[in-house]
C-alpha atoms as a PDB file:
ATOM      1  CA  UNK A   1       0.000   0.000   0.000  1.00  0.00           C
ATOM      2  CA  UNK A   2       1.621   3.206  -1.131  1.00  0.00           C
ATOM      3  CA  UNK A   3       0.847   6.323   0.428  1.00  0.00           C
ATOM      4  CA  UNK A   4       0.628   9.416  -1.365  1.00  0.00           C
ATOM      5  CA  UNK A   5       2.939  12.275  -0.699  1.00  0.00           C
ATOM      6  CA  UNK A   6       2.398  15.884  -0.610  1.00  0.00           C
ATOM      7  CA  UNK A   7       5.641  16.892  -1.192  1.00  0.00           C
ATOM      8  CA  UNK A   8       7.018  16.735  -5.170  1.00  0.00           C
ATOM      9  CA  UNK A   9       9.900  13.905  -5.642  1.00  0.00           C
ATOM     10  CA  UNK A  10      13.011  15.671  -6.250  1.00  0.00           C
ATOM     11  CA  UNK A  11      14.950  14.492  -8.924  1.00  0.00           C
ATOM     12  CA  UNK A  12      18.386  13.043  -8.586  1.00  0.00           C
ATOM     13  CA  UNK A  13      19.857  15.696 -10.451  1.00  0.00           C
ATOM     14  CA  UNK A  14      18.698  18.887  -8.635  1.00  0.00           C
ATOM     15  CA  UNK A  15      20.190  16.747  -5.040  1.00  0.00           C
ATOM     16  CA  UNK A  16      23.630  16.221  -6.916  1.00  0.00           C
ATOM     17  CA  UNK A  17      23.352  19.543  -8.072  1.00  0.00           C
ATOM     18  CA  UNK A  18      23.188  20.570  -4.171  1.00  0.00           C
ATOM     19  CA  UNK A  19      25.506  18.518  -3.169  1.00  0.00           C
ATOM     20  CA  UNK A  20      28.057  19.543  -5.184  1.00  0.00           C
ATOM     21  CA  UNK A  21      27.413  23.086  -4.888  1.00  0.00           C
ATOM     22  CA  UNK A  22      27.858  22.240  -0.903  1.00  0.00           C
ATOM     23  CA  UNK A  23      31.525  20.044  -1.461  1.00  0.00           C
ATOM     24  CA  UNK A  24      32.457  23.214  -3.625  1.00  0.00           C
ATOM     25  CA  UNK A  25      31.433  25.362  -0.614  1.00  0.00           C
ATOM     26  CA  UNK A  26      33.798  23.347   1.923  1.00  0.00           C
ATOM     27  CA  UNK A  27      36.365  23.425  -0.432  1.00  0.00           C
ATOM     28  CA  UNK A  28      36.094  27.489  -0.608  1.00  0.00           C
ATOM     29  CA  UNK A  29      35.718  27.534   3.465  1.00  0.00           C
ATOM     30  CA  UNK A  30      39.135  25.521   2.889  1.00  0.00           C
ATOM     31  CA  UNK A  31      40.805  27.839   0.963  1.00  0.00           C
ATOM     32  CA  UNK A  32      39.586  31.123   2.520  1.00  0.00           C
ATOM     33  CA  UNK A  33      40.882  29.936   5.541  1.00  0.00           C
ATOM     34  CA  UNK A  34      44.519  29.523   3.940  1.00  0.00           C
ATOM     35  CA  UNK A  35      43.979  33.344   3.304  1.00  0.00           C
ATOM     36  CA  UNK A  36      44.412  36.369   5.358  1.00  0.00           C
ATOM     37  CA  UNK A  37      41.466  38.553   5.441  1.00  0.00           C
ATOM     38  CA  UNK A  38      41.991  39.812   8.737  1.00  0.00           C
ATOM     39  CA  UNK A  39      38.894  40.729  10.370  1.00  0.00           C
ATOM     40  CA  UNK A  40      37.074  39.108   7.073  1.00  0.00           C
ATOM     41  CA  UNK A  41      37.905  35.620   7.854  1.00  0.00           C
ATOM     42  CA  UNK A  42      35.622  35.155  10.560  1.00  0.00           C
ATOM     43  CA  UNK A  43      32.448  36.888   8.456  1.00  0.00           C
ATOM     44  CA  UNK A  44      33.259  34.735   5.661  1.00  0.00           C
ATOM     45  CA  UNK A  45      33.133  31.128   7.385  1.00  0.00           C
ATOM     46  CA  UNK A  46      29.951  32.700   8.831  1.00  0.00           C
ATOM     47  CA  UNK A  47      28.709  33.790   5.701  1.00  0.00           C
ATOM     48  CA  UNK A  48      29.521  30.116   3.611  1.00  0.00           C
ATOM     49  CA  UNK A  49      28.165  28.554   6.661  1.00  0.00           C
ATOM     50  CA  UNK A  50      24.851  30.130   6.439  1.00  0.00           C
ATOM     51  CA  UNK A  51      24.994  29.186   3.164  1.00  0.00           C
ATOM     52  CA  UNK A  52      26.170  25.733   3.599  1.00  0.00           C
ATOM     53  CA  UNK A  53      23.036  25.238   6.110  1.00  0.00           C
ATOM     54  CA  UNK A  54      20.129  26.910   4.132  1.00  0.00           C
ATOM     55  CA  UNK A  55      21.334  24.550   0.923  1.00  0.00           C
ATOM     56  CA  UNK A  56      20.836  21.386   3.499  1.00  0.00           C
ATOM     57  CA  UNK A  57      17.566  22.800   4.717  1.00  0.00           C
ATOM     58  CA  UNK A  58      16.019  23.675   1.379  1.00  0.00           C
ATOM     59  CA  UNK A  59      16.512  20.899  -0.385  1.00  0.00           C
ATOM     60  CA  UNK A  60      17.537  17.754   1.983  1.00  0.00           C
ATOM     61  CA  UNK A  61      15.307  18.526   4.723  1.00  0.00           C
ATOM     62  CA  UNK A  62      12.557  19.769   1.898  1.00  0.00           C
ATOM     63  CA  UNK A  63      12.140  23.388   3.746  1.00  0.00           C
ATOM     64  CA  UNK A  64      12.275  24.551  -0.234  1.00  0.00           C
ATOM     65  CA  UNK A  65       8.296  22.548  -0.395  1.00  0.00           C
ATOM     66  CA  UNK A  66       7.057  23.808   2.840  1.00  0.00           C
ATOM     67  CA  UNK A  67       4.474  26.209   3.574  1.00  0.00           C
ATOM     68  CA  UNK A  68       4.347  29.752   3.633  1.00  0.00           C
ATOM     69  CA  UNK A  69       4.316  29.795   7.326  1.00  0.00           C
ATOM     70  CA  UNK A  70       7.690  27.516   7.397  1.00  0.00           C
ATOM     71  CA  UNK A  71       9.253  29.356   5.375  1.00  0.00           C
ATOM     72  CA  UNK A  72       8.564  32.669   7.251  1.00  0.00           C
ATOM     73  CA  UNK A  73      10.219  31.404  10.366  1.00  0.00           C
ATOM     74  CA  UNK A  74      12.957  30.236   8.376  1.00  0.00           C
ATOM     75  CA  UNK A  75      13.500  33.233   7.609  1.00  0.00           C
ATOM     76  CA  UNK A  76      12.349  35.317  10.791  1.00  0.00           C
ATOM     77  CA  UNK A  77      15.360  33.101  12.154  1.00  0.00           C
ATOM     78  CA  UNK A  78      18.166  33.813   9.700  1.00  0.00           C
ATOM     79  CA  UNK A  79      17.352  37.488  10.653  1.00  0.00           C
ATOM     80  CA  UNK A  80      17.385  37.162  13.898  1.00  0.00           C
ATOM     81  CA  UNK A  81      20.850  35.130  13.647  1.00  0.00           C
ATOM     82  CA  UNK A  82      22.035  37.167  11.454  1.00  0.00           C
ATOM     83  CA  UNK A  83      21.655  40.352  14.514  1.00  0.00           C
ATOM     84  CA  UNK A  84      22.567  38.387  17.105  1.00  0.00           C
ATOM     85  CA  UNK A  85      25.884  37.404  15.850  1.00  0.00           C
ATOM     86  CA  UNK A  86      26.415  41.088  14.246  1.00  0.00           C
ATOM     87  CA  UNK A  87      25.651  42.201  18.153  1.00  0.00           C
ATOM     88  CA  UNK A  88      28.319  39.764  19.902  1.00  0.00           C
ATOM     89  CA  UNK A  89      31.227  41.041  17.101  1.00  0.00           C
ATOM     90  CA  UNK A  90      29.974  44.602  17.646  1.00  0.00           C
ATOM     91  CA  UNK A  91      30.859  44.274  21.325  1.00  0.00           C
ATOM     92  CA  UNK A  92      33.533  42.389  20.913  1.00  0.00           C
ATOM     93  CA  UNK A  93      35.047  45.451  19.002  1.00  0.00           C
ATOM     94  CA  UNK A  94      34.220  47.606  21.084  1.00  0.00           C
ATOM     95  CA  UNK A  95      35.359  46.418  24.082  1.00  0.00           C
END
């Protein structure tokens, strides 16, 4: 007995897609750490991360077929990430 799902099959193609977008990704966290960017290094692993995270959360954890609602707080919670962590290195500078 098969049961129906809501949620459109992904093809193969569009996963490999994302998952080679997200080895490319760890290889650029790689090699940006080999750089100095000073103050720059930091922002950018937390910049690929974030992207590294909403790529697993759109497509392997199918956030990308959710609701409106879902996607909302996905993004009402990036934001408020986003401040949070611009907060803590705003006192840490400032200290």
């Amino acid at each position: 007995m098969a049961e129906s799902s809501d949620h459109p099959i992904q093809p193969y193609s569009e996963l490999l897609a994302v998952l080679l977008a997200l080895l490319v990704l760890t290889g650029v966290t790689v090699g940006v750490s080999q750089i100095d960017l000073g103050v720059l290094n930091v922002w950018m692993a937390i910049l690929i991360a974030s992207v590294k995270s909403s790529l697993v959360l759109l497509y392997f954890m199918h956030l990308k077929h959710e609701g409106r609602f879902i996607r909302l707080t996905f993004l009402v919670t990036v934001f408020t990430l986003a401040v949070l962590i611009s907060f803590l290195f705003w006192d840490v500078f400032f200290r």
